[in-house]
N, C-alpha and C. Protein backbone atom coordinates (compact mmCIF):
# COMPACT_ATOMS: atom_id res chain seq x y z
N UNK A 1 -1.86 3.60 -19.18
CA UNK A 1 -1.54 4.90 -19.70
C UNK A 1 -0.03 5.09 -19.56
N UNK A 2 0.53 5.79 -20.45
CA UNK A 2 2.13 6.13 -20.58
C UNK A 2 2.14 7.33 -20.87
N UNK A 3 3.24 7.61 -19.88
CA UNK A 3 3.35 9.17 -20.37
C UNK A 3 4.71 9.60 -19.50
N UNK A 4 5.36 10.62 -19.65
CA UNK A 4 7.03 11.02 -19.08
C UNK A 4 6.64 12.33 -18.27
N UNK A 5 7.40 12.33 -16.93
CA UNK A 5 7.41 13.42 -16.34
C UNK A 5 8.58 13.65 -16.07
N UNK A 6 9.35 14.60 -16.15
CA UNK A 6 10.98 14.87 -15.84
C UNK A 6 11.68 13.67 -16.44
N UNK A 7 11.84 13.86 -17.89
CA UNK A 7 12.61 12.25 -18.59
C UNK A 7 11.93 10.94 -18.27
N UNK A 8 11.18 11.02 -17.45
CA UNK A 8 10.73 9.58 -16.81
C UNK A 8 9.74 8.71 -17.37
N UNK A 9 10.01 7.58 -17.79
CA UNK A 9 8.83 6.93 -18.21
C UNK A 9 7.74 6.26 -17.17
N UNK A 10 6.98 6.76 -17.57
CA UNK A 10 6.02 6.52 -16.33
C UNK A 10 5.05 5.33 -16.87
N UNK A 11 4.30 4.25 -16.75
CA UNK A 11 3.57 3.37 -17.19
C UNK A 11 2.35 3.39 -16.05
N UNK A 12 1.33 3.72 -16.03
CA UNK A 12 -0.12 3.75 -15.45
C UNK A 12 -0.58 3.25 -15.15
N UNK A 13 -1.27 2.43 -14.18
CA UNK A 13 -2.65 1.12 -14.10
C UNK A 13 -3.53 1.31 -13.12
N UNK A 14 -4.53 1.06 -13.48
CA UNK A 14 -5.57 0.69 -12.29
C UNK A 14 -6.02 -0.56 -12.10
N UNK A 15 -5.31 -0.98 -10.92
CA UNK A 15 -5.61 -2.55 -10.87
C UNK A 15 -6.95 -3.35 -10.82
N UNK A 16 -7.85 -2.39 -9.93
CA UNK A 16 -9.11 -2.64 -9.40
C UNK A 16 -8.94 -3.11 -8.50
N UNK A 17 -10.01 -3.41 -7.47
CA UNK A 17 -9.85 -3.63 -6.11
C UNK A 17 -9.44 -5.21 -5.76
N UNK A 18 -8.58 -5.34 -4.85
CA UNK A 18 -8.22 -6.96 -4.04
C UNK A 18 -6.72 -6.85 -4.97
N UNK A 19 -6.73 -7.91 -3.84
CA UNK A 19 -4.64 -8.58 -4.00
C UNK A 19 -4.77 -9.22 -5.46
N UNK A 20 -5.36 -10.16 -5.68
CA UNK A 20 -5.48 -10.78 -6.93
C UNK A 20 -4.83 -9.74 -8.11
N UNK A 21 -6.24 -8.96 -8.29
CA UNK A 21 -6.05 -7.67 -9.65
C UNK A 21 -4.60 -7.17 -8.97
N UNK A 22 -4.37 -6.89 -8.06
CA UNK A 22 -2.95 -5.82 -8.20
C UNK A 22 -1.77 -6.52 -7.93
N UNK A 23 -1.69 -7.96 -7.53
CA UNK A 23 -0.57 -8.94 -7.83
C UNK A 23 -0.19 -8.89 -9.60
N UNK A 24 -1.38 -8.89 -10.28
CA UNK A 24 -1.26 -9.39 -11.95
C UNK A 24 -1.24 -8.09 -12.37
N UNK A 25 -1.43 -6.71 -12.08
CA UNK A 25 -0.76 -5.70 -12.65
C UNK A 25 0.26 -5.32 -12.36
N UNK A 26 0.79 -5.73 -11.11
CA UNK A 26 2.11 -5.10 -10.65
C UNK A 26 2.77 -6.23 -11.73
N UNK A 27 2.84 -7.73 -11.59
CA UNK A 27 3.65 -8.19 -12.41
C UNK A 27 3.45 -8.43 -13.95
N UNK A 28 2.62 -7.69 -14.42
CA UNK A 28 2.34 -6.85 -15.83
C UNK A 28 3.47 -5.54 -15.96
N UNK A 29 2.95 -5.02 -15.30
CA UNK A 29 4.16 -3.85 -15.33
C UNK A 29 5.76 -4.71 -15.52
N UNK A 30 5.84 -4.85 -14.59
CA UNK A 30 7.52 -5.97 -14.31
C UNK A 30 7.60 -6.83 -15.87
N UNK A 31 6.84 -7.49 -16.17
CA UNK A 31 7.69 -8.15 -17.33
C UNK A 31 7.32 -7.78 -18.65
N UNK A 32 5.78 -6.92 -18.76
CA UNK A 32 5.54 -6.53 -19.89
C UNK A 32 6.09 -5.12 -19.86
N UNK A 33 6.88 -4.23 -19.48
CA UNK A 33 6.99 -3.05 -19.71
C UNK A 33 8.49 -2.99 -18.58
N UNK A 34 9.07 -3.65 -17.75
CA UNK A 34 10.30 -3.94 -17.21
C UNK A 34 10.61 -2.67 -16.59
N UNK A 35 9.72 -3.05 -15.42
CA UNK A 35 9.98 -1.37 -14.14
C UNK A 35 10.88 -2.08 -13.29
N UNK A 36 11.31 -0.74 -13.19
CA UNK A 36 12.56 -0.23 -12.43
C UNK A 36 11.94 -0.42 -11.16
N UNK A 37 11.12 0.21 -10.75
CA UNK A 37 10.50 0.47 -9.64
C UNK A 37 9.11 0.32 -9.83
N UNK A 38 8.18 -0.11 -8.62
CA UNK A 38 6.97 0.23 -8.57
C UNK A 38 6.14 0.42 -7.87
N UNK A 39 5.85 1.91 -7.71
CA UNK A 39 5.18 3.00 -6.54
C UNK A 39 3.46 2.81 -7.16
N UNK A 40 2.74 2.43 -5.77
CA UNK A 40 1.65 2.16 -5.43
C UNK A 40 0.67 3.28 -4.80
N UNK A 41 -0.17 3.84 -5.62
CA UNK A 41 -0.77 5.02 -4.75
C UNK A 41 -2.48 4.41 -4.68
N UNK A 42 -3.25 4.47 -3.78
CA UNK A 42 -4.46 4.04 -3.20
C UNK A 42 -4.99 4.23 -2.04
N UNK A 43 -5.76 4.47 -2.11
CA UNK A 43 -6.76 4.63 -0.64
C UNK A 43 -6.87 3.53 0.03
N UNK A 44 -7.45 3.38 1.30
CA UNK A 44 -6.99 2.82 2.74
C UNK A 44 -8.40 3.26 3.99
N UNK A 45 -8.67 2.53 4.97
CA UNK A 45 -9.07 3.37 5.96
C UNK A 45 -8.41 3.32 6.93
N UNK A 46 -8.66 3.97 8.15
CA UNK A 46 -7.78 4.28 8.78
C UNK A 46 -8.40 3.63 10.30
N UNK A 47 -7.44 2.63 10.91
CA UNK A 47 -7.48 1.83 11.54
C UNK A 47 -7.37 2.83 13.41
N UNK A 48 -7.12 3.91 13.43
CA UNK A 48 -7.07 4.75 14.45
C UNK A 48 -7.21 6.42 14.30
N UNK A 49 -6.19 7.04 14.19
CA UNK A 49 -6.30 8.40 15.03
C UNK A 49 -5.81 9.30 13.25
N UNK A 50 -5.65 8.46 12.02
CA UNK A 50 -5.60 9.47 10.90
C UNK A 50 -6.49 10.25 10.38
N UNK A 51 -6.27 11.41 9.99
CA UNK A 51 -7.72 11.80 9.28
C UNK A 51 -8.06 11.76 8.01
N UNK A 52 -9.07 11.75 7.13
CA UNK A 52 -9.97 11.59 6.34
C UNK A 52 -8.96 12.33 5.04
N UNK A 53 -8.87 11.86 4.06
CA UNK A 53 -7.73 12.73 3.06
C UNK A 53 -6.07 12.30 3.13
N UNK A 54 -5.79 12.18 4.44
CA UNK A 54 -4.69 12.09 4.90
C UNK A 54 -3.58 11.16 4.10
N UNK A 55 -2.94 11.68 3.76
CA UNK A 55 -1.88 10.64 2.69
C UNK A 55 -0.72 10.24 4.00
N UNK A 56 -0.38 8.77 3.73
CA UNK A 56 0.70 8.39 4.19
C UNK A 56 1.60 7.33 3.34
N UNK A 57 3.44 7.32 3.93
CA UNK A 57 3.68 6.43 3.47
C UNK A 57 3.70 5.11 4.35
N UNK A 58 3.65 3.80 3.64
CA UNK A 58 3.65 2.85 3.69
C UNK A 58 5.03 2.12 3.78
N UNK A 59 5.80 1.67 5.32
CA UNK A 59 6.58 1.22 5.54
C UNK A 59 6.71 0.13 5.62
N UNK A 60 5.45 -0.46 5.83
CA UNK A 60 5.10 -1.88 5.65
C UNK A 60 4.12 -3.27 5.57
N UNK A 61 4.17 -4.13 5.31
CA UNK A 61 2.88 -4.86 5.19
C UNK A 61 2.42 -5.54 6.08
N UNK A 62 1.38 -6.16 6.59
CA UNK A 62 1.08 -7.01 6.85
C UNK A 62 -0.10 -8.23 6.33
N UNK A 63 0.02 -9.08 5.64
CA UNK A 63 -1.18 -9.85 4.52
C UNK A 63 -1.85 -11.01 5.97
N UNK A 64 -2.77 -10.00 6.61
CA UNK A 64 -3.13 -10.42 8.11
C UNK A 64 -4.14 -12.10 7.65
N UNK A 65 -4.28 -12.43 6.61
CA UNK A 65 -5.38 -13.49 6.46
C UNK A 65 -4.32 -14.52 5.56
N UNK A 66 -3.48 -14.73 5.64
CA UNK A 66 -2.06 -15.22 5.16
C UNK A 66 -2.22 -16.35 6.11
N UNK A 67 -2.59 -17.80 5.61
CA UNK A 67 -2.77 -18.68 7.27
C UNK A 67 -2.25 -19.93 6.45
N UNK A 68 -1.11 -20.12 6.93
CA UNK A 68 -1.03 -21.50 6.75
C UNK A 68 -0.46 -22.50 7.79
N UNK A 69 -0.95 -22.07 8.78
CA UNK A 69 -0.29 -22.29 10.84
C UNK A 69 -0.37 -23.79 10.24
N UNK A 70 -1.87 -24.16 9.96
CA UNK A 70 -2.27 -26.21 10.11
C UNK A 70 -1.27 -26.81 9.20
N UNK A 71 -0.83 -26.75 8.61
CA UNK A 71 0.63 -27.30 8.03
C UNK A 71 2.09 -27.18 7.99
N UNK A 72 2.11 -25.75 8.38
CA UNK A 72 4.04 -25.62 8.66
C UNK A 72 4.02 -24.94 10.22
N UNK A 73 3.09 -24.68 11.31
CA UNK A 73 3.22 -24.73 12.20
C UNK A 73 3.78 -22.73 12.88
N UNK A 74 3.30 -22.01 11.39
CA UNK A 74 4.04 -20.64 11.97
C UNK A 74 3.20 -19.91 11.90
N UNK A 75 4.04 -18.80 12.40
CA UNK A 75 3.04 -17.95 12.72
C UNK A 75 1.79 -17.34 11.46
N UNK A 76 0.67 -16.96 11.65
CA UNK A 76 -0.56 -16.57 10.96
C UNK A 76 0.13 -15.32 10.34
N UNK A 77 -0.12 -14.69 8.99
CA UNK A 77 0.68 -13.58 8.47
C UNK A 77 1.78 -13.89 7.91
N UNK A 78 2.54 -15.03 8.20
CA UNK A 78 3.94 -15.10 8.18
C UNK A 78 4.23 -15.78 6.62
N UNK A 79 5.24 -15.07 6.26
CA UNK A 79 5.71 -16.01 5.20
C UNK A 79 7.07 -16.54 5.16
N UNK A 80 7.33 -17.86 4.67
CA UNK A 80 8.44 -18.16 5.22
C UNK A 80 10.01 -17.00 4.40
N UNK A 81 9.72 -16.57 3.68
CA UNK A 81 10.81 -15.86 3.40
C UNK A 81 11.41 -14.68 3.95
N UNK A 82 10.22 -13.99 4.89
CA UNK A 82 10.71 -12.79 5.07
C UNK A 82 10.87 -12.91 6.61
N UNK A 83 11.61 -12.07 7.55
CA UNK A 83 11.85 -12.31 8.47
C UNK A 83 10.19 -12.41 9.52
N UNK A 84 9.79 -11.60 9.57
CA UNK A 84 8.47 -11.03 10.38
C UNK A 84 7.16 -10.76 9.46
N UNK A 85 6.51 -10.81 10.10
CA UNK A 85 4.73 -11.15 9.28
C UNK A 85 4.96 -9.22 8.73
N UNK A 86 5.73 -8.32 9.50
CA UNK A 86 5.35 -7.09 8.36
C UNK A 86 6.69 -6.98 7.46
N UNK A 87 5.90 -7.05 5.94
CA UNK A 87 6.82 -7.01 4.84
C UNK A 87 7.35 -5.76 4.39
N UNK A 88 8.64 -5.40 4.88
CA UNK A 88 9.02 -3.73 4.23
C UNK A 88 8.92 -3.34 2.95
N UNK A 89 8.20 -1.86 2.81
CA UNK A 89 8.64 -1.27 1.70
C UNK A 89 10.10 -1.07 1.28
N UNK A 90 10.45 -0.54 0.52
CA UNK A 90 12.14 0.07 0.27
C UNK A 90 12.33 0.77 0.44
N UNK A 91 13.33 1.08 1.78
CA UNK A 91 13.96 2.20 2.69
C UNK A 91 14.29 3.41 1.81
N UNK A 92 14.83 3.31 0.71
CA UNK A 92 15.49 4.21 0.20
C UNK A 92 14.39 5.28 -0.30
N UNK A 93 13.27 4.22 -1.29
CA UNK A 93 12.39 5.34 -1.92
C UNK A 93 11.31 5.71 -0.86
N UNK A 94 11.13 5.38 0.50
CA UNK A 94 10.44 6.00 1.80
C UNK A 94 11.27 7.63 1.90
N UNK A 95 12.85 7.23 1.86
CA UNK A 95 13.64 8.48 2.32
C UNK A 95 13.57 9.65 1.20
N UNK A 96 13.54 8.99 -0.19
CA UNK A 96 12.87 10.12 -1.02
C UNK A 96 11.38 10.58 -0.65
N UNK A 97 10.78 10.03 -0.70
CA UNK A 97 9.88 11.08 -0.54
C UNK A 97 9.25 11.29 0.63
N UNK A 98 10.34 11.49 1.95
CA UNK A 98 10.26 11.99 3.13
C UNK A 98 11.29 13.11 2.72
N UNK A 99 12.13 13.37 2.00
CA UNK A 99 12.74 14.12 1.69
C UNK A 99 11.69 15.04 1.21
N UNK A 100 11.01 15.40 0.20
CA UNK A 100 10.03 15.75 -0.59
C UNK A 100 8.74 15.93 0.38
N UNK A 101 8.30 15.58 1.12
CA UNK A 101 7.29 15.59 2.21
C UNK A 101 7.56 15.17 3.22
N UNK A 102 8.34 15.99 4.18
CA UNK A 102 8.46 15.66 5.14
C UNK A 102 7.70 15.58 6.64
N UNK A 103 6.41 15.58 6.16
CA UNK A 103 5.26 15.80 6.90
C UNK A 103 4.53 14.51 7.04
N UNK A 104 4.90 13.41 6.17
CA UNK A 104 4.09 11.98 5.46
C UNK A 104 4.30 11.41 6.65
N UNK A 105 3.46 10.78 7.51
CA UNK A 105 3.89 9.72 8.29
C UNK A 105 3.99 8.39 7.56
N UNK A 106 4.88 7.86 8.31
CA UNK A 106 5.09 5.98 7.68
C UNK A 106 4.12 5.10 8.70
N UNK A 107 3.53 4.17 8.18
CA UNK A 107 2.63 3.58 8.80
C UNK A 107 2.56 1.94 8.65
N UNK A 108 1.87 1.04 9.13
CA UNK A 108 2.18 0.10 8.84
C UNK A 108 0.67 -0.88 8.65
N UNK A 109 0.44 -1.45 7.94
CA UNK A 109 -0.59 -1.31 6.34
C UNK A 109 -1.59 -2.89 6.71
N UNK A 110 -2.31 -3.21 7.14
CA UNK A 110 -2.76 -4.42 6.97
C UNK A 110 -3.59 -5.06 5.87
N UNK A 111 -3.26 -5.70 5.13
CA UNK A 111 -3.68 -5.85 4.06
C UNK A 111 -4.85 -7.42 3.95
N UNK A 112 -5.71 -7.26 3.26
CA UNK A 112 -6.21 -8.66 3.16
C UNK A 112 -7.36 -8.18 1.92
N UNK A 113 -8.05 -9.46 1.35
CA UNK A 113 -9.01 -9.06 0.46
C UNK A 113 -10.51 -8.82 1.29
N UNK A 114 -10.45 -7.70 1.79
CA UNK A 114 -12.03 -7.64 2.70
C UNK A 114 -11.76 -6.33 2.93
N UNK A 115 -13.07 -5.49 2.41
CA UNK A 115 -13.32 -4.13 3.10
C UNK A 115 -13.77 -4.58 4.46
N UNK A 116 -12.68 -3.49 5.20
CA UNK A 116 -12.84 -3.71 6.80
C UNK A 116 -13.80 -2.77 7.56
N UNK A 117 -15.19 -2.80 8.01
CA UNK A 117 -15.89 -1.90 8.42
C UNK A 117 -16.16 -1.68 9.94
N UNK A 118 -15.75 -3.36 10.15
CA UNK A 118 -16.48 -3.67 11.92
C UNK A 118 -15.16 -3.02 12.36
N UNK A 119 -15.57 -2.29 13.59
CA UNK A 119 -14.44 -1.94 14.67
C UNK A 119 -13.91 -2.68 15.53
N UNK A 120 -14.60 -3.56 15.76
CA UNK A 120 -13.39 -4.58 16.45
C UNK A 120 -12.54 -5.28 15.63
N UNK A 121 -12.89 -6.03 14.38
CA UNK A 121 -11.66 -6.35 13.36
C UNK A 121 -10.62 -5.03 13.30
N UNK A 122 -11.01 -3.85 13.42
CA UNK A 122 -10.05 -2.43 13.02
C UNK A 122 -9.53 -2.41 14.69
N UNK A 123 -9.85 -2.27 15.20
CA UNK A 123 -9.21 -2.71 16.85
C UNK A 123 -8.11 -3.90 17.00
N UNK A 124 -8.27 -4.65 16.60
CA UNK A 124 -7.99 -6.24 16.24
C UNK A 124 -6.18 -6.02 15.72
N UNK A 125 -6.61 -5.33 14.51
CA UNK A 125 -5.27 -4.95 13.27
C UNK A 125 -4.38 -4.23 14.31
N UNK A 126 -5.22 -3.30 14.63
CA UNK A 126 -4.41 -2.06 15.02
C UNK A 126 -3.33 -2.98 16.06
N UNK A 127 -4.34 -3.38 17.33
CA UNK A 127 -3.59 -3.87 18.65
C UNK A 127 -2.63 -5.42 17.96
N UNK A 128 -3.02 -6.10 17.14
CA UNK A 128 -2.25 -6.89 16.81
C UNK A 128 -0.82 -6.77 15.87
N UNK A 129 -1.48 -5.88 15.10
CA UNK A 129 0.22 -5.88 14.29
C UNK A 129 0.83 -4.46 14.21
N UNK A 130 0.16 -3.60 15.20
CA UNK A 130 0.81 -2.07 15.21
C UNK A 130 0.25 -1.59 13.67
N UNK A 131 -0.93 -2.12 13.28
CA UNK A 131 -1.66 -1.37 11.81
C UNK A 131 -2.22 0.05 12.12
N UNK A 132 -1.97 1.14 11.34
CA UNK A 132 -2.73 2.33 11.54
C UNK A 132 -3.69 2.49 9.87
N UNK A 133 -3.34 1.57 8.87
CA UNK A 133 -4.60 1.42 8.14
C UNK A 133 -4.80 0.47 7.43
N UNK A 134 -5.58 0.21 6.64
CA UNK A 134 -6.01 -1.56 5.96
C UNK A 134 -6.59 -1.15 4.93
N UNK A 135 -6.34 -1.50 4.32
CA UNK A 135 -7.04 -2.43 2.62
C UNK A 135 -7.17 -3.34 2.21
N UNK A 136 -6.80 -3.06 0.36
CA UNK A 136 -7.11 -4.60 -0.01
C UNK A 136 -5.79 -4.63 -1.03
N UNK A 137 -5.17 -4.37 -1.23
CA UNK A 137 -4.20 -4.44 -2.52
C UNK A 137 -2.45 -4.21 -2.22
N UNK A 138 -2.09 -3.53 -0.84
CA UNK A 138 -0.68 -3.70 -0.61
C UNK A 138 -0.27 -5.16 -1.18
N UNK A 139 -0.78 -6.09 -0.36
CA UNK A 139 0.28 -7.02 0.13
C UNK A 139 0.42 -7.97 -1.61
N UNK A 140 -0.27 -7.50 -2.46
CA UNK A 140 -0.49 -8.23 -3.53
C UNK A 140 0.83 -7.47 -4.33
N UNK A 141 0.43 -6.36 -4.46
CA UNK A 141 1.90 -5.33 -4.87
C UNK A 141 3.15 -5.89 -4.46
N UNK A 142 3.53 -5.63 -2.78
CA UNK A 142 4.91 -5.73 -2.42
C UNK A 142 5.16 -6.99 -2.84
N UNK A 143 4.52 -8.44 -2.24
CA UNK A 143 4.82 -9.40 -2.34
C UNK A 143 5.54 -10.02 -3.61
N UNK A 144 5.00 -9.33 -4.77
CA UNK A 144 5.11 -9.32 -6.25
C UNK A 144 5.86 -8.77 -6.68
N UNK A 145 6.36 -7.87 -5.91
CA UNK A 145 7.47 -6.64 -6.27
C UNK A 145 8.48 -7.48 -5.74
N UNK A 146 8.76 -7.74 -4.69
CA UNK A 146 9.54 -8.25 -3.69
C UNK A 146 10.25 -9.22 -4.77
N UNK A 147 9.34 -10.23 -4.47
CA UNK A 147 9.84 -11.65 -5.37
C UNK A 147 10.65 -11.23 -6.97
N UNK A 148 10.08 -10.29 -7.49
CA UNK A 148 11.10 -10.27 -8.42
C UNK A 148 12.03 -8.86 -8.68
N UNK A 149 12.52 -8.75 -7.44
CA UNK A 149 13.53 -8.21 -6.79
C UNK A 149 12.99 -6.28 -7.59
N UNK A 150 11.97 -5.84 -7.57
CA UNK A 150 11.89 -4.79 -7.81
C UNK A 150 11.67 -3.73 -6.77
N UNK A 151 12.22 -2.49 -6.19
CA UNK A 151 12.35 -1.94 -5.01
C UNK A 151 10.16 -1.25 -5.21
N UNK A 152 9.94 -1.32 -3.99
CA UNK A 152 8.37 -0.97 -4.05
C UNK A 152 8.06 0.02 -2.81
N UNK A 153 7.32 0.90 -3.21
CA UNK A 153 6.79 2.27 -2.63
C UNK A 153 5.44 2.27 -2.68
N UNK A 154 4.75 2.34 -1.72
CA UNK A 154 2.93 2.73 -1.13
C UNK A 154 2.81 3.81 -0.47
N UNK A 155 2.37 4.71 -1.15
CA UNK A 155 1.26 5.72 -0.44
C UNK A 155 0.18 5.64 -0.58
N UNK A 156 -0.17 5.81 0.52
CA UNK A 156 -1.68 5.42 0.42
C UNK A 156 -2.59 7.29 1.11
N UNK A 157 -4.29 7.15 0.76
CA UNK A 157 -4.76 8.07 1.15
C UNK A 157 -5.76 7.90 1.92
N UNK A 158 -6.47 8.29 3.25
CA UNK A 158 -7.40 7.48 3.63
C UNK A 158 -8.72 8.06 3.44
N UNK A 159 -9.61 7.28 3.07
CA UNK A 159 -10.55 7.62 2.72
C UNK A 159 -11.83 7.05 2.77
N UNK A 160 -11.64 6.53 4.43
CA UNK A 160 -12.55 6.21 5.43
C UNK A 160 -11.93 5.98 6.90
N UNK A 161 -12.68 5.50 7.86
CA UNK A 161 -12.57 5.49 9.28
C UNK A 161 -13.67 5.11 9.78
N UNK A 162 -14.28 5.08 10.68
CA UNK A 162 -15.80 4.84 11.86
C UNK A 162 -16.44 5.24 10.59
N UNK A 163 -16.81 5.52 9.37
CA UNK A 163 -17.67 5.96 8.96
C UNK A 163 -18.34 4.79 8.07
N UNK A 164 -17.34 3.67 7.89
CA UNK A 164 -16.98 2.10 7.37
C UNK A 164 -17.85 2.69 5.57
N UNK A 165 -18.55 1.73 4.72
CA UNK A 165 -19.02 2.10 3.48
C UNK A 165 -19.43 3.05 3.14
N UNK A 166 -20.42 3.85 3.85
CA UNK A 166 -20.63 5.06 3.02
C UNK A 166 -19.77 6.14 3.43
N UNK A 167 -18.77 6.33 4.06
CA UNK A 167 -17.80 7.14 4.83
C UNK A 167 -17.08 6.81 3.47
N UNK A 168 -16.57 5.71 2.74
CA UNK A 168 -15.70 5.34 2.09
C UNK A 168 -16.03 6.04 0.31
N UNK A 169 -17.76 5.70 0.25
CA UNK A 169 -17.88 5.91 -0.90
C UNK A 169 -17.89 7.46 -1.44
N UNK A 170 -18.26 8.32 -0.11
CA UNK A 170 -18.45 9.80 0.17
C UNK A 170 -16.71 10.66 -0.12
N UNK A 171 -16.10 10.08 0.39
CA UNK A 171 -14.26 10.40 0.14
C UNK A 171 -13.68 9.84 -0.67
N UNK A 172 -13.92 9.19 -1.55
CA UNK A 172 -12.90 8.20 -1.85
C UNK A 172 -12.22 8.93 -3.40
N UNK A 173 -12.93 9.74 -3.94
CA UNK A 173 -12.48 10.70 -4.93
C UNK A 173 -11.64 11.41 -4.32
N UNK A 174 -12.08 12.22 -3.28
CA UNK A 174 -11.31 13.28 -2.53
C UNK A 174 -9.96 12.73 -2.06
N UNK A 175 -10.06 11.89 -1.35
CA UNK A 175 -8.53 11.41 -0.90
C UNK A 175 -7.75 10.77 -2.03
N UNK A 176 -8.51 10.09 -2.82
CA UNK A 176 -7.24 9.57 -3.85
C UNK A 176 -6.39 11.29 -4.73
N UNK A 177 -7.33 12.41 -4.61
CA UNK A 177 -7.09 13.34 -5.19
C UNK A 177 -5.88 13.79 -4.45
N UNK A 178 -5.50 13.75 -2.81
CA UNK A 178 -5.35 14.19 -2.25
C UNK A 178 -3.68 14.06 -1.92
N UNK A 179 -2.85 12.75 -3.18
CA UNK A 179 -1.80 12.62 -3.34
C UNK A 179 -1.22 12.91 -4.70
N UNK A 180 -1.79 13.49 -5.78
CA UNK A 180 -1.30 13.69 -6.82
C UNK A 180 -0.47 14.97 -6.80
N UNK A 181 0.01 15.37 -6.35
CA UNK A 181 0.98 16.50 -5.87
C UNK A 181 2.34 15.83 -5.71
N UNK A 182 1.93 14.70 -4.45
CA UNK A 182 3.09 13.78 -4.55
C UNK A 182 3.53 13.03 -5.79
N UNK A 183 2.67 12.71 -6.53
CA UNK A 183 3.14 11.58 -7.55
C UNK A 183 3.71 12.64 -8.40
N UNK A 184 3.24 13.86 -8.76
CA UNK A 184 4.26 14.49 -9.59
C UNK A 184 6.11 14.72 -9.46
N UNK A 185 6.15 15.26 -7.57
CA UNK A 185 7.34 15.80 -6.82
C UNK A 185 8.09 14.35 -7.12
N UNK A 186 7.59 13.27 -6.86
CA UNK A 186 8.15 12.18 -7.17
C UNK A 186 8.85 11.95 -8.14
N UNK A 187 7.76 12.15 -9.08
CA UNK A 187 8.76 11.74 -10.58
C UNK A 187 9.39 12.24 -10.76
N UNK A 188 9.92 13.86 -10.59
CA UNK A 188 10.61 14.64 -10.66
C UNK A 188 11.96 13.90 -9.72
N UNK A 189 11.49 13.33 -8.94
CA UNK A 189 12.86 13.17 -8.22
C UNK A 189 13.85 12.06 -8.75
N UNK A 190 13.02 11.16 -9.68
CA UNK A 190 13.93 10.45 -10.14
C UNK A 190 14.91 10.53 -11.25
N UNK A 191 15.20 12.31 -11.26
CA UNK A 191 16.00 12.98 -12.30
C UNK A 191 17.43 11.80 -12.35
């Protein structure tokens, strides 16, 4: 979908769920339509103490099932390009719209292709890479963004916790609803 908010060309997608689909739309966007930027909005659950609805931004990644230790000997998560297994969003468009919501906490995102339900895997994230929520589609975005040098923004909404699948399927309208306020203030900001 295309459409302009404050001069802005805005280009639309729904990737569908996992890294795969939202690696090949983010870099759909990038060469078939040549974004500037590309801000990621999706639901998440929440790996500790967020609540249900709760929008946050996304400071950074972690692609926790990223393993290639038995051949180059590093760390699990890690990729060799970036310094540390969590991959930053872009500082700048975090500070916009902490400017604009200054209420958003920044959080730090564990990503892999698996709805995460068991609590000790969500225990696991949390105590291992300082994750406060997980999905399935960051690390497919940034990584993709990254590589071809386009600045990238995640908010995410959560829209589960202890409640694991049907907690997820019960919210998951509600919280994705629960950032479109932001995506408007946003576009506006890129007057």
């Amino acid at each position: 979908m295309k459409f302009c908010i404050a001069d802005n060309n805005i280009v639309c997608v729904q990737s569908g769920m996992g890294e795969i689909f939202a690696a090949s739309a983010t870099q759909m966007l990038i060469s078939a339509y040549g974004a500037e930027v590309i801000i990621n909005f999706g639901v998440c659950g929440s790996l500790g103490e967020l609540s249900l609805t709760e929008s946050v931004i996304v400071k950074g990644v972690v692609h926790y099932d990223y393993d290639v230790s038995d051949i180059d000997n590093c760390e699990v998560a890690k990729y060799a390009e970036f310094p540390s297994v969590i991959i930053p969003t872009d500082e700048n468009l975090r500070e916009m719209v902490k400017r604009i919501n200054p209420s958003l906490k920044e959080v730090i995102c564990a990503s892999a292709d698996k709805f995460v339900a068991d609590e000790k895997k969500k225990e696991y994230l949390h105590s291992t890479y300082g994750a406060d929520i997980c999905e399935m589609e960051c690390a497919g975005v940034l990584i993709t963004a990254t590589r071809a040098g386009v600045p990238c923004l995640i908010i995410k909404a959560v829209s589960d916790g202890k409640g694991g699948a049907a907690e997820y399927e019960a919210m998951v309208t509600s919280a994705a609803k629960s950032y479109i306020s932001i995506i408007n203030e946003l576009a506006k900001a890129f007057e």
